[in-house]
Every structure is written in structure tokens, then in C-alpha cells.
N, C-alpha and C. Protein backbone atom coordinates (compact mmCIF):
# COMPACT_ATOMS: atom_id res chain seq x y z
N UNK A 1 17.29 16.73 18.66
CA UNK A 1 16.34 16.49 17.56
C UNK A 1 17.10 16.23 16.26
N UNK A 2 17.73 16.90 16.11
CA UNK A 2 18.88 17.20 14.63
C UNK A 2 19.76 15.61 14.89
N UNK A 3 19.72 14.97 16.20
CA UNK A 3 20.55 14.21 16.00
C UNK A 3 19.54 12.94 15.59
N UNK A 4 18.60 12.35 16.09
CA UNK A 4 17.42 11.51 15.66
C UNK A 4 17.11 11.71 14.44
N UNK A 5 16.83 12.89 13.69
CA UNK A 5 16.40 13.05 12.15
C UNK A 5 17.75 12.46 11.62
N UNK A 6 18.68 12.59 11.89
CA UNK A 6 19.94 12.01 11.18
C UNK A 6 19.97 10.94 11.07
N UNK A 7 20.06 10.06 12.72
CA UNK A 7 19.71 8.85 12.28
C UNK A 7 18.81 8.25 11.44
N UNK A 8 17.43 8.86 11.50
CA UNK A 8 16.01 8.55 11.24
C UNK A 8 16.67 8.33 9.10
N UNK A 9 17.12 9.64 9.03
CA UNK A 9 17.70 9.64 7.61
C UNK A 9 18.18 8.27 7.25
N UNK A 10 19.32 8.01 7.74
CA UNK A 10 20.55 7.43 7.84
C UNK A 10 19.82 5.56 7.75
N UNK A 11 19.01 5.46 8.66
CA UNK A 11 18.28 3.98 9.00
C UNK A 11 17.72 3.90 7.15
N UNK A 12 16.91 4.96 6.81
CA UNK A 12 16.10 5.29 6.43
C UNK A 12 16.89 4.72 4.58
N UNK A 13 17.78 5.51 4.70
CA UNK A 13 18.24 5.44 3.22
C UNK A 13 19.17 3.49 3.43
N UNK A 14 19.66 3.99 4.33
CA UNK A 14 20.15 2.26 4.75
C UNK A 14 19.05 1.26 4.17
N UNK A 15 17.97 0.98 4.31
CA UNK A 15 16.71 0.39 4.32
C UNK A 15 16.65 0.32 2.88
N UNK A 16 16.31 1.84 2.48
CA UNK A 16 15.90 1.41 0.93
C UNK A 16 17.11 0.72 0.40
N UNK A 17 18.33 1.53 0.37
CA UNK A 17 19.92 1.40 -0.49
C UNK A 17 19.76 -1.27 -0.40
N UNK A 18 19.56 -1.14 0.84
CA UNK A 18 19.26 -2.59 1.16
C UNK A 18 18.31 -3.30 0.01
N UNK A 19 17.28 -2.33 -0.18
CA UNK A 19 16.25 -3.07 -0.88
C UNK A 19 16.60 -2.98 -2.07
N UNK A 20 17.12 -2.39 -2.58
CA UNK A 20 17.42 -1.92 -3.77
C UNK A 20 18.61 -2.60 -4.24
N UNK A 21 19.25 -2.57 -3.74
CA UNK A 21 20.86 -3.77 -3.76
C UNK A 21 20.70 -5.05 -3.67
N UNK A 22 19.64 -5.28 -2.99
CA UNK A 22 19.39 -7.02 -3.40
C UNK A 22 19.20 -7.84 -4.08
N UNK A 23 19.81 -8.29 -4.97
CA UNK A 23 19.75 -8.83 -6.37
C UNK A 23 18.97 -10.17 -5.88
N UNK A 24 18.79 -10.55 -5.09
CA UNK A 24 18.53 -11.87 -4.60
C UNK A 24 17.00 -12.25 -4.28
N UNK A 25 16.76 -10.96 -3.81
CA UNK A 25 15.26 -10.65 -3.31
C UNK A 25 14.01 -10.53 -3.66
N UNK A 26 14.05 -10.15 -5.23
CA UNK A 26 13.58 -9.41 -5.95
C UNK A 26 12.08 -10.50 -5.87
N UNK A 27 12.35 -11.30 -5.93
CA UNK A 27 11.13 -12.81 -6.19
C UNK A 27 10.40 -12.18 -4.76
N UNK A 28 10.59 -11.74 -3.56
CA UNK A 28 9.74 -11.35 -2.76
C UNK A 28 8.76 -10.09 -2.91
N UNK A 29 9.42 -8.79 -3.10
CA UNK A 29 8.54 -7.85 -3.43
C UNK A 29 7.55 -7.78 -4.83
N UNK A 30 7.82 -9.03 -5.81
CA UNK A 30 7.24 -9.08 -6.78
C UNK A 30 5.60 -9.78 -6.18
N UNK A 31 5.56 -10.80 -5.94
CA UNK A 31 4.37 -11.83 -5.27
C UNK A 31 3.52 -10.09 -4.42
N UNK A 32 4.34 -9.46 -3.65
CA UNK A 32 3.52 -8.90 -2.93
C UNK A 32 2.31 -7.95 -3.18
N UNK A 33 2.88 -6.88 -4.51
CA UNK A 33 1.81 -5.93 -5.44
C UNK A 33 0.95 -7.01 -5.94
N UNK A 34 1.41 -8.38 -6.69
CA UNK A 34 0.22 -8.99 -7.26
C UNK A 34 -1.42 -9.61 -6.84
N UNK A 35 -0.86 -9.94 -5.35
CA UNK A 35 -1.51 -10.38 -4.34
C UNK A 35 -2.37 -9.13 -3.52
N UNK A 36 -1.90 -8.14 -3.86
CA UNK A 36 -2.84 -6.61 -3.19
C UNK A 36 -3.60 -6.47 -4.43
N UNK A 37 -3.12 -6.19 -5.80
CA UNK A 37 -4.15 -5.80 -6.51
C UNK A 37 -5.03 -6.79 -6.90
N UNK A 38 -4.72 -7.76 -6.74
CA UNK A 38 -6.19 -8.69 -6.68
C UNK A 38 -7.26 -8.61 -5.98
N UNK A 39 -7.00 -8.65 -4.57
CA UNK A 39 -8.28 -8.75 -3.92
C UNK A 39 -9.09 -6.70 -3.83
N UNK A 40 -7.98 -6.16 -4.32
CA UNK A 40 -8.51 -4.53 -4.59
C UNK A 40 -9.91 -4.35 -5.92
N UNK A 41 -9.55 -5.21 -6.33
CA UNK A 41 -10.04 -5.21 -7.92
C UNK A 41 -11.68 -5.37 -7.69
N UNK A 42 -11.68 -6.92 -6.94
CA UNK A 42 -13.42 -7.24 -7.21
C UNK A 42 -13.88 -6.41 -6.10
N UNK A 43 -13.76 -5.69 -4.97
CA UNK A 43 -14.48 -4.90 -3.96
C UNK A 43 -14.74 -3.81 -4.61
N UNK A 44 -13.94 -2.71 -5.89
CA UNK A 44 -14.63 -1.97 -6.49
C UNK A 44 -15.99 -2.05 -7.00
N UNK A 45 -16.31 -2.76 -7.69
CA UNK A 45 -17.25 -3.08 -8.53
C UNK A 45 -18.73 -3.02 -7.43
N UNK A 46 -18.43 -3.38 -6.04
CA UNK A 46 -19.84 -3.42 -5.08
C UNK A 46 -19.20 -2.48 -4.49
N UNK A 47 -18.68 -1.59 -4.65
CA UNK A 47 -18.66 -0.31 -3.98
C UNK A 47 -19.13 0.56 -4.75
N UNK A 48 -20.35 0.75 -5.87
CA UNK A 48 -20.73 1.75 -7.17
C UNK A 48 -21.56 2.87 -6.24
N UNK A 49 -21.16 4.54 -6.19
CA UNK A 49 -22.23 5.09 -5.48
C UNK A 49 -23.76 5.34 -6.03
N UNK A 50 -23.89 4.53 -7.15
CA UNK A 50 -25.00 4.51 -6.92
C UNK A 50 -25.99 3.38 -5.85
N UNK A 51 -25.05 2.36 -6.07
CA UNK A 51 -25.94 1.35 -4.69
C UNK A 51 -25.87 1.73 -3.83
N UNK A 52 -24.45 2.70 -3.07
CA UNK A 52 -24.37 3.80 -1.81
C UNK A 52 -25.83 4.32 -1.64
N UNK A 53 -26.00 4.79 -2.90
CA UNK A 53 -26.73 6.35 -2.66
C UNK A 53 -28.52 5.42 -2.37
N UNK A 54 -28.76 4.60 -3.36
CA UNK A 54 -29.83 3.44 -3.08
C UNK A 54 -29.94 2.84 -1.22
N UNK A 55 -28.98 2.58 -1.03
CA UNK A 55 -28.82 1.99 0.40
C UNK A 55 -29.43 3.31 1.14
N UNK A 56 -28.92 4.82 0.50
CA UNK A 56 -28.94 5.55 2.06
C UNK A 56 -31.01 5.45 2.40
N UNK A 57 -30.79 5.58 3.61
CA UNK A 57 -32.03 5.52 4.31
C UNK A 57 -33.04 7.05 3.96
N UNK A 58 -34.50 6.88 3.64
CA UNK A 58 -35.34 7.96 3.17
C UNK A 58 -35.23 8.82 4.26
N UNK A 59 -35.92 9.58 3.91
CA UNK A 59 -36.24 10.99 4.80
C UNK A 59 -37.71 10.50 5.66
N UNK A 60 -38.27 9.65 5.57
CA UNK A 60 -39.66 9.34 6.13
C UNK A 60 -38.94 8.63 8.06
């Protein structure tokens, strides 16, 4: 087990230390947050609990 968590570490910091050192890259992880918080943005607005609470079905 102790020997897998090591690796698991080891891959692990490898990975970031990679991402982080890439001076080259940077134009990729930028596009990616911009492109999530967009389509996050307008689905709030029709998610209000009060139209939830309107939708739920009566007691009849």
C-alpha cells in the first residue's frame, strides 16, 4: 500500500510540477475556465427556488 501511495504521490506532484513548468501551455488552461463559466452563468438564473418551489406539485 505504502508503496502505490508513493507512487500515487510521486505521478501526482510530477503532473502538477508539469503543469506548472510549462511556459508554453499556458494559452490552453486559459480558454478552458472561460468556456465553463459561461455556459454556468445563464442556467442560474432558471434555476430560482422560487420557480422550484411553484413547479412542486399540490397536495390535492
Amino acid at each position: 500500500m505504502t508503496q502505490w501511495l508513493g507512487y500515487l504521490g510521486a505521478v501526482g506532484m510530477i503532473m502538477v510540477g508539469a503543469g506548472l513548468n510549462a511556459p508554453a501551455e499556458p494559452a490552453e488552461p486559459a480558454p478552458e475556465p472561460v468556456v465553463v463559466a459561461a455556459p454556468v452563468a445563464p442556467p442560474t438564473p432558471a434555476m430560482d427556488p422560487s420557480a422550484a418551489q411553484n413547479n412542486a406539485p399540490s397536495g390535492g
